[in-house]
Protein backbone atom coordinates (compact mmCIF):
# COMPACT_ATOMS: atom_id res chain seq x y z
CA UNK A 1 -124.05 10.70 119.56
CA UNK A 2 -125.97 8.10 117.53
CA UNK A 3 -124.95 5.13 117.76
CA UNK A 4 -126.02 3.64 114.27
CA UNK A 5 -123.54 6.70 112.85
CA UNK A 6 -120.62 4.88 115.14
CA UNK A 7 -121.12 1.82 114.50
CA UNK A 8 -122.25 1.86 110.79
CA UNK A 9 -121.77 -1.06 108.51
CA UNK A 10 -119.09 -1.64 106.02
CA UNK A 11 -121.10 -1.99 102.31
CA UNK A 12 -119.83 -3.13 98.87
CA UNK A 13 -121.03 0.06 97.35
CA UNK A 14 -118.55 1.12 94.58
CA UNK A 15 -116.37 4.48 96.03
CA UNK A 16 -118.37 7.50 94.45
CA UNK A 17 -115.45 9.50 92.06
CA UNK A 18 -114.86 12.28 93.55
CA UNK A 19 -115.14 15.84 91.68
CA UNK A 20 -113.02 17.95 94.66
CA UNK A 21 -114.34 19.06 97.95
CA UNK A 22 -116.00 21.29 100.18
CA UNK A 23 -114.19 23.31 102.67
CA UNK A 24 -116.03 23.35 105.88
CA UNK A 25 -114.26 25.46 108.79
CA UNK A 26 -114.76 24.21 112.39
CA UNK A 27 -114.76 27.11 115.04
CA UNK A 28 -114.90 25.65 118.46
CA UNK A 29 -112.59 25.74 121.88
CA UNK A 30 -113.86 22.69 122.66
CA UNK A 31 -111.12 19.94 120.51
CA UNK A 32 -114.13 17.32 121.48
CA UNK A 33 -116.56 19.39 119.46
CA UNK A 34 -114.19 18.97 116.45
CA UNK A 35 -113.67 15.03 116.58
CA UNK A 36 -117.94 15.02 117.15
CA UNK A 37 -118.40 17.11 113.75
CA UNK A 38 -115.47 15.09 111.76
CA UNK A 39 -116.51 11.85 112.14
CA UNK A 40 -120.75 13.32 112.24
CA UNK A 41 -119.86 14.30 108.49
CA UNK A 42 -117.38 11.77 107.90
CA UNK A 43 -119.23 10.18 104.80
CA UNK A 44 -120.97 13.32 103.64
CA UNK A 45 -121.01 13.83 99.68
CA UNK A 46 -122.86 16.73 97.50
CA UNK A 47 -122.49 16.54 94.06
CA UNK A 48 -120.03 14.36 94.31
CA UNK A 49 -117.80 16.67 96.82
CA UNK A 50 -116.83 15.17 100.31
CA UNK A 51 -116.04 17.68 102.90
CA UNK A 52 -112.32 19.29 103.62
CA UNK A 53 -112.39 20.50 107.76
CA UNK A 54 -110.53 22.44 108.69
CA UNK A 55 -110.09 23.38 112.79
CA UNK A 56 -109.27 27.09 114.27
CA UNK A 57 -109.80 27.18 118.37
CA UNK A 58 -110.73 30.80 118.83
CA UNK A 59 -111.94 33.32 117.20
CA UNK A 60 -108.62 35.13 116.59
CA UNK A 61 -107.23 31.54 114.90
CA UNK A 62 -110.96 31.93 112.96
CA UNK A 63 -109.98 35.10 111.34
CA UNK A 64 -106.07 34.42 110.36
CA UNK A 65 -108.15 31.32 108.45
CA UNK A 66 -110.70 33.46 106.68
CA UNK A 67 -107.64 35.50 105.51
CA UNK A 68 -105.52 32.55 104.47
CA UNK A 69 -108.71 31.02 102.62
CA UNK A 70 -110.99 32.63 100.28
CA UNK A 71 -113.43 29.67 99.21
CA UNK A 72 -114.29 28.39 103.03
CA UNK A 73 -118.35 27.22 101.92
CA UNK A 74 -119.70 26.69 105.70
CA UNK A 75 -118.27 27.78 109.00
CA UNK A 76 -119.97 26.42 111.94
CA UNK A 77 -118.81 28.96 114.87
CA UNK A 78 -118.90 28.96 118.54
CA UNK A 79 -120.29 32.26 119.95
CA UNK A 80 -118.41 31.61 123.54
CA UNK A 81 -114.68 31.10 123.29
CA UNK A 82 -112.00 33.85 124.32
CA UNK A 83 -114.95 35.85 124.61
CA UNK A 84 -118.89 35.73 125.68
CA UNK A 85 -118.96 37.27 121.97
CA UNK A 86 -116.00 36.08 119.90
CA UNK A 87 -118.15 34.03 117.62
CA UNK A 88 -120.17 37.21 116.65
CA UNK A 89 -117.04 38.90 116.30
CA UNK A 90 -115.60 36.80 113.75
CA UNK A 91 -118.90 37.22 111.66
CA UNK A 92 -118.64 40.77 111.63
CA UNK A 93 -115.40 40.38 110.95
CA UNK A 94 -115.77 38.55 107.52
CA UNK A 95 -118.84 40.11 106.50
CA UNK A 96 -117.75 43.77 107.10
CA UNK A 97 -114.51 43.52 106.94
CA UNK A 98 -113.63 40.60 104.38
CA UNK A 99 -116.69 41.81 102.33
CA UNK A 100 -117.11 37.54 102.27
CA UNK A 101 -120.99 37.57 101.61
CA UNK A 102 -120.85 33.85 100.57
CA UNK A 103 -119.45 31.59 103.11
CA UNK A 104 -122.48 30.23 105.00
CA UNK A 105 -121.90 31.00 108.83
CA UNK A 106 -123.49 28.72 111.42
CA UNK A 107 -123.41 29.64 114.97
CA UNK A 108 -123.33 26.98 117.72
CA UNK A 109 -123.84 27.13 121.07
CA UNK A 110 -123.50 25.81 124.55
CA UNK A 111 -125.29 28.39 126.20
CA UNK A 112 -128.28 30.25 124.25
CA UNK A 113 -129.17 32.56 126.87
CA UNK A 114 -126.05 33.98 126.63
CA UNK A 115 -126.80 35.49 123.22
CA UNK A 116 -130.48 35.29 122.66
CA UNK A 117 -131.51 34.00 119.08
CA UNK A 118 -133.92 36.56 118.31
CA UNK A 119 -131.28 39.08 118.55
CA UNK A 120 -128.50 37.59 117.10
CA UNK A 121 -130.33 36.65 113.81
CA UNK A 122 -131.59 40.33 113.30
CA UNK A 123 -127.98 42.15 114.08
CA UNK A 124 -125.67 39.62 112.59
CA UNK A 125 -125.49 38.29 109.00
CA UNK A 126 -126.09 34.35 109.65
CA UNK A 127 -127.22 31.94 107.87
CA UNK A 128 -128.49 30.13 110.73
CA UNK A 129 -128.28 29.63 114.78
CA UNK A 130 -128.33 26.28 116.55
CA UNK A 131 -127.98 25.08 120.29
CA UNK A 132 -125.30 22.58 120.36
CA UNK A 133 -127.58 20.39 122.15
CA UNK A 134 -130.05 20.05 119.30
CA UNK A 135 -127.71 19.42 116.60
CA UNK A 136 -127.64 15.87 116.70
CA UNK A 137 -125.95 13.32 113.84
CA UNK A 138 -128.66 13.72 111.16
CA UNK A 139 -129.77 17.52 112.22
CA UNK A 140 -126.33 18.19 111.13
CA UNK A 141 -126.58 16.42 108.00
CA UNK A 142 -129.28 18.32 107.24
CA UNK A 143 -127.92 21.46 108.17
CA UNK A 144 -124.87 21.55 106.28
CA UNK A 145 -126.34 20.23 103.12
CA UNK A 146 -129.20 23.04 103.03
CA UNK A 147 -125.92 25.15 103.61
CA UNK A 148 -123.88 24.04 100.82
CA UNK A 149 -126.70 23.95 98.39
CA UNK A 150 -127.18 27.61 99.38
CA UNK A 151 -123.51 28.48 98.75
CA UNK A 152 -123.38 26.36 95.80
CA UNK A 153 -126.19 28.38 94.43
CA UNK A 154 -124.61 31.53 95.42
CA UNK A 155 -121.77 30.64 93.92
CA UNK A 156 -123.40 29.91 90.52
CA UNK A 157 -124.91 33.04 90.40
CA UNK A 158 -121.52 35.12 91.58
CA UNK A 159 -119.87 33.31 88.45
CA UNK A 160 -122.32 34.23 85.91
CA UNK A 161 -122.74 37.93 87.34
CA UNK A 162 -119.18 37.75 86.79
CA UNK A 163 -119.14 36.32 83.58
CA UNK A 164 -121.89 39.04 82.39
CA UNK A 165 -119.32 42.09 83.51
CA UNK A 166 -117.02 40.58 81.34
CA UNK A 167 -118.87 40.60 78.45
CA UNK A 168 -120.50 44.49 78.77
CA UNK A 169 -117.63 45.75 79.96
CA UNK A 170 -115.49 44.30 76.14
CA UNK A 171 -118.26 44.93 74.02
CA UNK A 172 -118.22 48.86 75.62
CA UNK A 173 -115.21 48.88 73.32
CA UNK A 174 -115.32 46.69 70.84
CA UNK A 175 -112.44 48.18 69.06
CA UNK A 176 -110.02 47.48 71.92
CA UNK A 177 -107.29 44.84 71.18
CA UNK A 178 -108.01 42.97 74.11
CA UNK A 179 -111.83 43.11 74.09
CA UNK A 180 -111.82 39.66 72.23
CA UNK A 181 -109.79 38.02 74.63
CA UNK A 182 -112.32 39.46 77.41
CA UNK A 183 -115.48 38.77 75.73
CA UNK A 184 -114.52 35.32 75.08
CA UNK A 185 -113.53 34.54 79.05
CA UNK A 186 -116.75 36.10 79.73
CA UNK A 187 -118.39 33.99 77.44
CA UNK A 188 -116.04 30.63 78.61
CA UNK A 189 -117.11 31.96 82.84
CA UNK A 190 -121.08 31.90 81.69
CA UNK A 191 -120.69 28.45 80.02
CA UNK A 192 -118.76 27.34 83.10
CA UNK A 193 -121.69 28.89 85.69
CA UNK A 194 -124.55 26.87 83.48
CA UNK A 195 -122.75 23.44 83.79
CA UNK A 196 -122.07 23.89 87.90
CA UNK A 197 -118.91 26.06 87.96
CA UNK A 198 -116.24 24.23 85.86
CA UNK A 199 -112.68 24.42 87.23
CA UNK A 200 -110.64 25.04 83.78
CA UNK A 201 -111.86 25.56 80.66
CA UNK A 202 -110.61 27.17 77.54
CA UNK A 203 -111.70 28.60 73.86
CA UNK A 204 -109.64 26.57 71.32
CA UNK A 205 -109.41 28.24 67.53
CA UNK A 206 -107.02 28.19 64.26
CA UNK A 207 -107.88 32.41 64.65
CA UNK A 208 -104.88 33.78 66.70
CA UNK A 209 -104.16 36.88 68.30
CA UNK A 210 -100.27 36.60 69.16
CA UNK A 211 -98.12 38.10 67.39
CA UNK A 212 -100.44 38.88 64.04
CA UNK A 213 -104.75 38.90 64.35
CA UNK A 214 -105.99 36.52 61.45
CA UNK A 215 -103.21 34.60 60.72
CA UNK A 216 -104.26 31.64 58.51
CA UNK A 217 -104.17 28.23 59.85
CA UNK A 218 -104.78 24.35 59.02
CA UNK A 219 -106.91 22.68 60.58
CA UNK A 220 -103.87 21.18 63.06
CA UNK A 221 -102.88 24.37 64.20
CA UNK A 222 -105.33 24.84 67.08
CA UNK A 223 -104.29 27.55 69.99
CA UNK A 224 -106.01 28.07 73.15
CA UNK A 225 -107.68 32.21 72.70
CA UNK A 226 -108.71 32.88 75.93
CA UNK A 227 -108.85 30.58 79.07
CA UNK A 228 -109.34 30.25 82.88
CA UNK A 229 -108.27 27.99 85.47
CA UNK A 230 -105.33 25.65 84.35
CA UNK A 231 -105.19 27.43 81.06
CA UNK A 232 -105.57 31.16 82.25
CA UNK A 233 -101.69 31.19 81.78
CA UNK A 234 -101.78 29.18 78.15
CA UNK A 235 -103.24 31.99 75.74
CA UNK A 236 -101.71 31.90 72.59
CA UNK A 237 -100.28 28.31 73.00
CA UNK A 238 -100.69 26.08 70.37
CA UNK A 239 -103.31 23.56 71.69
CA UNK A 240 -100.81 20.37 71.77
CA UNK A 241 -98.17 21.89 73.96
CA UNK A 242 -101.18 23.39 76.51
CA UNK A 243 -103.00 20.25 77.22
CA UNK A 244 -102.38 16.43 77.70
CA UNK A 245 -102.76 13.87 75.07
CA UNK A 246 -106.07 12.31 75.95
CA UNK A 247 -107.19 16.05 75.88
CA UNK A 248 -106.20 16.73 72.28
CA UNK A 249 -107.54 13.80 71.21
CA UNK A 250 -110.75 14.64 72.52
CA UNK A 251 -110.67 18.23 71.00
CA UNK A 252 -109.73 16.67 67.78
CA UNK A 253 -112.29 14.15 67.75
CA UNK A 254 -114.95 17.34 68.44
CA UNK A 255 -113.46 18.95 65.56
CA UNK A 256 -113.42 15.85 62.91
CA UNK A 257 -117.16 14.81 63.60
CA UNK A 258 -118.32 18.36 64.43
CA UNK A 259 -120.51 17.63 67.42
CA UNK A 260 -120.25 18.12 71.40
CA UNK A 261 -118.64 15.75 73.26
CA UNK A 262 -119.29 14.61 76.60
CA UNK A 263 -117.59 12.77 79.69
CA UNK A 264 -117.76 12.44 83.84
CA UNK A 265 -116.46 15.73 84.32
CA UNK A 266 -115.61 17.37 80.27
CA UNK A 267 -117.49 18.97 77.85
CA UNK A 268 -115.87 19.86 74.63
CA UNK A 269 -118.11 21.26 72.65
CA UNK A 270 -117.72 22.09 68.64
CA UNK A 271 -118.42 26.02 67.61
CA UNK A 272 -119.63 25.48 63.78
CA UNK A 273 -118.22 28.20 61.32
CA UNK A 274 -119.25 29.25 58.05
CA UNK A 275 -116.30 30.86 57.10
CA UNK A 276 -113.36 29.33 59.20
CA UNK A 277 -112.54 25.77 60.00
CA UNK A 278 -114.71 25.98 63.69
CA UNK A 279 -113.79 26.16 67.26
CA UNK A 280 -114.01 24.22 70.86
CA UNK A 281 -114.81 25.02 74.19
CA UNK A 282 -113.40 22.59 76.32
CA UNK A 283 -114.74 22.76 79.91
CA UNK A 284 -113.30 20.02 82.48
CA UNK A 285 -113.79 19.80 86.43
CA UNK A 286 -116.99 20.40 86.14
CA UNK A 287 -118.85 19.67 89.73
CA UNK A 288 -121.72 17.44 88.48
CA UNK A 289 -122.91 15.14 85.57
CA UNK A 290 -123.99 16.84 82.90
CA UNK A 291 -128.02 16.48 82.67
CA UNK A 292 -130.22 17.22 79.60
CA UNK A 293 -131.14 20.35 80.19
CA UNK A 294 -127.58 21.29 80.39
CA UNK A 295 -126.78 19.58 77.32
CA UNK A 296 -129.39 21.62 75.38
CA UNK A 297 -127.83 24.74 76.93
CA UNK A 298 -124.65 23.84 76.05
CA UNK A 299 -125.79 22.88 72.17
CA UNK A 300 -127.31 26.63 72.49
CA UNK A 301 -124.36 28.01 73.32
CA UNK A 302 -121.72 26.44 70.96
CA UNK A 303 -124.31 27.81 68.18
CA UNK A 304 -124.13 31.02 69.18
CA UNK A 305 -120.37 31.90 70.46
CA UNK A 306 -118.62 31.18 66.82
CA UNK A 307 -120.79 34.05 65.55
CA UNK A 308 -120.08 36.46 68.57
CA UNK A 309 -116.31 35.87 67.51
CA UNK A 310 -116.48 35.71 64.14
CA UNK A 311 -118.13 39.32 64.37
CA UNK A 312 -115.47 40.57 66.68
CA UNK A 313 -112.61 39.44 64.78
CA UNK A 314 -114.37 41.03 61.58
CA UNK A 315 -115.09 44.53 63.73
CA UNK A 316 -110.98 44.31 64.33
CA UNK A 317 -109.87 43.38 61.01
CA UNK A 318 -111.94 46.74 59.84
CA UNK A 319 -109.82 48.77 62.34
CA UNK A 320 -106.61 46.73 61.05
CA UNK A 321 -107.53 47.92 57.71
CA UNK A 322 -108.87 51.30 58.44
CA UNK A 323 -105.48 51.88 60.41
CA UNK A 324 -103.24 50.79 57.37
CA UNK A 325 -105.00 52.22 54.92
CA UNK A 326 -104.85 55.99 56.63
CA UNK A 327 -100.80 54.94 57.72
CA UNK A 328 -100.19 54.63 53.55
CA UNK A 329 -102.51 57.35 52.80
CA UNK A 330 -100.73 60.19 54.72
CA UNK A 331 -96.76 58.26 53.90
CA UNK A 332 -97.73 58.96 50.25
CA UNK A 333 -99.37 62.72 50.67
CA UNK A 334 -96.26 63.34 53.10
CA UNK A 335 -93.84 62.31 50.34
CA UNK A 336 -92.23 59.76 53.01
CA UNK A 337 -89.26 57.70 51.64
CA UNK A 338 -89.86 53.80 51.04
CA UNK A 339 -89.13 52.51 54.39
CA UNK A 340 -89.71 55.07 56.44
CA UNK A 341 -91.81 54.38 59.83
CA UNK A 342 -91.87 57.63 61.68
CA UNK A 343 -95.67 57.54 61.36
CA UNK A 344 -95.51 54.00 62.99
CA UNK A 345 -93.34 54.96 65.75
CA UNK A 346 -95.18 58.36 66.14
CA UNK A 347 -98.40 55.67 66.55
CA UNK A 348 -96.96 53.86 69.21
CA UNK A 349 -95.07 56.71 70.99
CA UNK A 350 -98.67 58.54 71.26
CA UNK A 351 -100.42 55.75 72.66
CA UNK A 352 -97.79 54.92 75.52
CA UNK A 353 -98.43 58.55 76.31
CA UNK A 354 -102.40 58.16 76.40
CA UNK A 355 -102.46 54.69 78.15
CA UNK A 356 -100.02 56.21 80.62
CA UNK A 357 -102.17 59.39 81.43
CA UNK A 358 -105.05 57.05 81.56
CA UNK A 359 -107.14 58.65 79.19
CA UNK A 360 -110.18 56.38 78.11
CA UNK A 361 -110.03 53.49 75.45
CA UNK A 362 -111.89 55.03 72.63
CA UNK A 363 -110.21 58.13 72.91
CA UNK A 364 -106.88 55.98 72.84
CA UNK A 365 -107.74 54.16 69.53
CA UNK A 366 -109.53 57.61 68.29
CA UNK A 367 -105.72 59.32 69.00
CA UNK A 368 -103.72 56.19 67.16
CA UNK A 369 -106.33 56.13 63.97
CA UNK A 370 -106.38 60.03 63.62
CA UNK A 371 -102.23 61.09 64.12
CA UNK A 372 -101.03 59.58 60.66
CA UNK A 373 -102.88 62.41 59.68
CA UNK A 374 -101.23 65.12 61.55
CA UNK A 375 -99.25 66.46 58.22
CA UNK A 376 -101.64 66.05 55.45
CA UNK A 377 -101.11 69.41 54.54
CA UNK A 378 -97.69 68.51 53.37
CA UNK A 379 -99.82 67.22 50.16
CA UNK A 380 -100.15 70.49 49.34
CA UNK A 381 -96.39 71.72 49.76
CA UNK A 382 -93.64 71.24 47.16
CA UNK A 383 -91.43 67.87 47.76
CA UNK A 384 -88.78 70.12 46.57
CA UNK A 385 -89.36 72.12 49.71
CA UNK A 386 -89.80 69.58 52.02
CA UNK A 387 -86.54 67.48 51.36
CA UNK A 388 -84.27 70.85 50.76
CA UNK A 389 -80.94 70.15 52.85
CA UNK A 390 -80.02 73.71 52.53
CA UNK A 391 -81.60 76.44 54.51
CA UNK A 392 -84.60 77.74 53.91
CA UNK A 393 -85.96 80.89 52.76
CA UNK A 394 -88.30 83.49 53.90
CA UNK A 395 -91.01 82.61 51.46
CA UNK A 396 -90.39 78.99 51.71
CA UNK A 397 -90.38 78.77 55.30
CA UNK A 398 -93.88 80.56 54.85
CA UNK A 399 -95.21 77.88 52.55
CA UNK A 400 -94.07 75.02 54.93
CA UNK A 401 -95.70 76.53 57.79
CA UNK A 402 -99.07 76.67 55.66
CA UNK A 403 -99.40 73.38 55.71
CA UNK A 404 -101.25 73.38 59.14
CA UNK A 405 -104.08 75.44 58.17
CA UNK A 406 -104.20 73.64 54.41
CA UNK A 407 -104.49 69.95 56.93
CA UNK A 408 -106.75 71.77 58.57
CA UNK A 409 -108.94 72.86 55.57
CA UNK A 410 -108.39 69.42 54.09
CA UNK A 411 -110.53 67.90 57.27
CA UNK A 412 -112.08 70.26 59.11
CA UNK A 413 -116.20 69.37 57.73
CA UNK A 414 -116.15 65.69 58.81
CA UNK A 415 -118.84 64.56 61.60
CA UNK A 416 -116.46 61.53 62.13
CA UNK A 417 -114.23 61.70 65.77
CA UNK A 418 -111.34 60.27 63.93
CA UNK A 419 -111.18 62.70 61.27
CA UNK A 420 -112.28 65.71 63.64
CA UNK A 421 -109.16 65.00 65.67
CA UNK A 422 -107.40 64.79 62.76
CA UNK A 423 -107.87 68.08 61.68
CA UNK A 424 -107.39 69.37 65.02
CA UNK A 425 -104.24 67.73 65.55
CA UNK A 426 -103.34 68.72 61.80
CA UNK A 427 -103.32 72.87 62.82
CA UNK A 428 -102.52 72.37 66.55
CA UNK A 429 -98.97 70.37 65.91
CA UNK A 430 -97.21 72.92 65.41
CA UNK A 431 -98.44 75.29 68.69
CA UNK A 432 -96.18 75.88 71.61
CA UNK A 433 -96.90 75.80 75.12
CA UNK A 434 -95.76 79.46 75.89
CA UNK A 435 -97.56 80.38 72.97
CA UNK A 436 -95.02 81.37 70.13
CA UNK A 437 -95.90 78.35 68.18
CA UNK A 438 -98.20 78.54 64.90
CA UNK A 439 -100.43 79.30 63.23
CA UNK A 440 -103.00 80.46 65.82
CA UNK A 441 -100.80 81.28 68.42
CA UNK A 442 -102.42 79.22 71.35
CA UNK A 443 -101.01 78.28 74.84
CA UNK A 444 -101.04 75.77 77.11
CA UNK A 445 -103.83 74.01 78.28
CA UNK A 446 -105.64 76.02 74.97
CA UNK A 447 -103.94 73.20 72.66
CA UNK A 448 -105.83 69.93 72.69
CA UNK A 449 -103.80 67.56 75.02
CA UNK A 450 -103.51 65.10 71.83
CA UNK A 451 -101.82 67.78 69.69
CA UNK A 452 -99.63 68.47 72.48
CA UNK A 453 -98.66 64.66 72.51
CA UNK A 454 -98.72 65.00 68.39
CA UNK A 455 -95.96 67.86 68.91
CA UNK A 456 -93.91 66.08 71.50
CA UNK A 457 -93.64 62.63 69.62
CA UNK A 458 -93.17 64.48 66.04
CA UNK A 459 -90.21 66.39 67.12
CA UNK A 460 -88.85 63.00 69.35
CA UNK A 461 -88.84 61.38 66.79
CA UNK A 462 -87.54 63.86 64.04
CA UNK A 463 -84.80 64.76 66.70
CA UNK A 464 -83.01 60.82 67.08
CA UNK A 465 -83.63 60.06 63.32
CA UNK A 466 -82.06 60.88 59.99
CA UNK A 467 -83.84 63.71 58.16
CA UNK A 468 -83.00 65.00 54.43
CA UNK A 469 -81.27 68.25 56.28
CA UNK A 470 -79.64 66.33 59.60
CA UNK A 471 -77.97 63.12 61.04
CA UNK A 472 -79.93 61.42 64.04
CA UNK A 473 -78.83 63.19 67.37
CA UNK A 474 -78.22 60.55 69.79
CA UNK A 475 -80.42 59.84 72.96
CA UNK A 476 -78.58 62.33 75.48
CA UNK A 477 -78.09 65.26 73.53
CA UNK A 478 -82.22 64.75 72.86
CA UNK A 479 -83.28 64.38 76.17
CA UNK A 480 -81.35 68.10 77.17
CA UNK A 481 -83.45 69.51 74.30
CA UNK A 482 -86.40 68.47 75.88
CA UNK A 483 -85.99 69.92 79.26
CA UNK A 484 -84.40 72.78 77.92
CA UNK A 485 -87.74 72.85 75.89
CA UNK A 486 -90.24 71.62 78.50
CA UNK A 487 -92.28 74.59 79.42
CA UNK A 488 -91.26 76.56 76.47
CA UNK A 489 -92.37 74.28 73.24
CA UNK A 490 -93.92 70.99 75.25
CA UNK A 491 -96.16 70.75 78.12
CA UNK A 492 -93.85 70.13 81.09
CA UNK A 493 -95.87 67.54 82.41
CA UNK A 494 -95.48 65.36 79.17
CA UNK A 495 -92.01 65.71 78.94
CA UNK A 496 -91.27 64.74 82.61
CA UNK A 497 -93.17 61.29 81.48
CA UNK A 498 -91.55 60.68 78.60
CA UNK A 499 -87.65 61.11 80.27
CA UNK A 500 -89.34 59.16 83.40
CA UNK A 501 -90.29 56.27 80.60
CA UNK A 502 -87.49 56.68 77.91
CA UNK A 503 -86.82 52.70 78.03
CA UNK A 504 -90.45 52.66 76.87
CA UNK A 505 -89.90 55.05 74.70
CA UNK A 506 -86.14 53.49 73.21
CA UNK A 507 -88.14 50.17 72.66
CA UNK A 508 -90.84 51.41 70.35
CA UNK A 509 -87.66 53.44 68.22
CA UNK A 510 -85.96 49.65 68.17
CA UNK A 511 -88.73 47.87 66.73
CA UNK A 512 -90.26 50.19 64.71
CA UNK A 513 -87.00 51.89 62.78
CA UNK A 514 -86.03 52.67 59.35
CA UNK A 515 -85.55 49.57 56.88
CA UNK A 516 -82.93 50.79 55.99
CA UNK A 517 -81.44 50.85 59.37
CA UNK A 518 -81.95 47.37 60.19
């Protein structure tokens, strides 16, 4: 060992603040070998990161680590141990089996002939292969910072890959409720990859999403919109009960003088606004000092993200109104009562059944804008008809069951998807799976899966609440009509999920019924 390592002298340096660690995982039988590389590395600092060690003493120990620890940076690993090849076992091990494709792997040994270099490079994914022998004090040094640079790097790049997924895969669906919480991360986990991997950080607004979109705010009432790290768990918080008070001063002072503020580890950056009171993105743990280029990154950034927002909440406040506009629309034309929500509950009911038969997001949202139109045909039908308490005729039982073909008529030349489901779901609620519904007659798998949800959550709903010509049933004596029914009017498959998820299905009756029931 070098001697000038052991017997180094004491400075008056100021301690360098540290911004966390490394984790460096020691693989040796030898305990010497692990006192040798602790005290070899003993003052070693990148970017402000000192080392964590941590010891295993075989290759089996190696692996039960590797499990237990998903951020190990460097391993330096014996080849000879239990084995002549346990060290090459445990790199197989986390690159094929872990999938870990990050943590640098050093091998070390005592005896190269054993497993000749040449071969060992080319079959095994290493990073690099060193006789124990030649790695004295400073090769060391050098070694494991070319090493952590490497996985720092790697790192960096696995964070903004990551980041980038977020943000194609939300703005595949823009219309999605959630696709402005997951742009945003992805937006907050590129920021983070530019400045060196920041360990929290979080996108502060007055616009919130829980429980109303839009809501309007003063310029107090900051939340946290979408976060990672320490505030992954704070969405929706307003921003003085999710952070400290040194924090929301600094995210106040941002927001007062409109400008990016910067610290030893913090950014809080100001997101101007022309038509709302602004935003922050406050980053903190960040790994190193934020240099120049950074800082014109970062100025590039908070420029741009307000407007990606500002266009997503405007895309979802056109669905909001889109969706309550059609919801009035087909109340009035269906002569519904003030207060009446069964087109609200019908809503909700059908998109518990799509989300839980998976179907994709567009098709979910297409289903939810397109079923308050399922009985526009009603328009066309005498009220006097459709509220009669007494029985009905012949002749008006005829002119109620026109209504499907007239909803159909009503919609049928639109190139839009909404209103094309609409009019299918308009002449295809009223079809039966054994085919005796109306008006065409079809069966089974014939009717569009949505009108078969349409039918199911129409009469569901008609069944447990008050109609002009009948009291609610209650919950029992409804769920024996539908398995009596299942196979005859519903698709049997529907109906088993509904009775398998009636809670679900109780919850959406609670808290959207009647007003005049509450």
């Amino acid at each position: 060992m070098n001697d000038d390592l052991l017997f180094a002298e004491d400075t008056d340096e100021p301690p360098i603040e540290e911004l966390g660690f490394w984790k460096v995982l020691v693989v040796d039988d030898e305990p010497e070998v692990h006192a040798v590389t602790k005290l070899a590395l003993s003052d070693f600092i990148l970017n402000g990161k000192r080392l964590k060690f941590i010891s295993a003493y075989s290759g089996a120990e190696a692996k039960k680590l590797f499990r237990e620890h998903d951020d190990i940076a460097v391993v330096l690993l014996d080849v000879v141990m239990e084995t002549d090849e346990a060290g090459l076992e445990v790199t197989q091990f986390v690159r094929d089996e872990l999938d870990n494709h990050f943590t640098r792997i050093i091998l070390r040994t005592g005896q190269p002939g054993q497993a000749p270099e040449k071969h060992v490079i080319i079959n095994y994914d290493i990073n690099d292969y060193k006789s124990k022998t030649e790695l004295t004090a400073q090769k060391l040094f050098t070694v494991i910072i070319a090493a952590l640079r490497s996985y720092r790097d790697i790192i960096s790049i696995e964070e903004n890959r990551a980041g980038l997924e977020k943000i194609i895969d939300a703005s595949t669906d823009l219309f999605a409720t959630y696709s402005l919480e997951k742009f945003i991360q992805g937006l907050i986990q590129q920021l983070s990859s530019i400045l060196g991997c920041a360990k929290d950080a979080a996108y502060i607004t007055t616009a919130v999403v829980l429980p109303k979109p839009f809501g309007k705010h003063t310029t107090d009432d900051l939340y946290v919109f979408a976060g990672n790290g320490e505030y992954a768990d704070k969405e929706g918080l307003k921003l003085k009960a999710a952070v400290d008070e040194n924090v929301y001063a600094l995210c106040k002072e941002a927001l007062r003088t409109k400008q990016i503020v910067y610290g030893e580890d913090y950014v809080v950056a100001y997101c101007d606004s022309k038509n709302r009171n602004g935003s922050l993105l406050y980053l903190t743990g960040l790994s190193r000092k934020v240099g120049e280029t950074d800082k014109r990154l970062v100025k590039l950034f908070s420029d741009n993200v307000q407007i990606a927002f500002e266009n997503l909440l405007l895309t979802n406040e056109i669905e909001d109104t889109q969706r309550e506009v059609i919801e009035r629309l087909s109340k009035a034309l269906d002569h519904e009562p003030q207060g009446n929500r069964h087109i609200e509950r019908m809503v909700k009911m059908a998109e518990l059944f799509a989300r839980g038969l998976k179907m994709e997001e567009r098709r979910v949202k297409t289903l939810m804008l397109a079923i308050p139109l399922h009985d526009v045909g009603n328009a066309l039908i005498s009220p006097a008809i459709l509220h009669k308490t007494d029985p009905l005729t012949e002749t008006e039982m005829f002119q109620i069951r026109r209504h499907a073909e007239f909803g159909y008529q009503i919609l049928k030349d639109s190139d839009k998807p909404t209103i094309q489901l609409a009019a299918t779901l308009a002449k295809q609620h009223h079809e039966r799976w054994d085919g005796t519904g109306y008006p065409d007659g079809l069966k089974e798998k014939e009717i569009a899966l949505e009108s078969r949800i349409a039918a199911l959550v129409d009469v569901f709903d008609a069944l447990l609440n008050k109609r002009p010509y009948k009291n609610g049933w209650p919950v029992d004596k409804v769920k024996n009509t539908l398995k009596e029914e299942s196979g005859k009017h519903f698709d049997p498959r529907l109906v088993s999920y509904l009775l398998e998820n009636i809670d679900l299905f109780m919850q959406v009756q609670h808290d959207y019924a009647d007003l005049e029931q509450q």
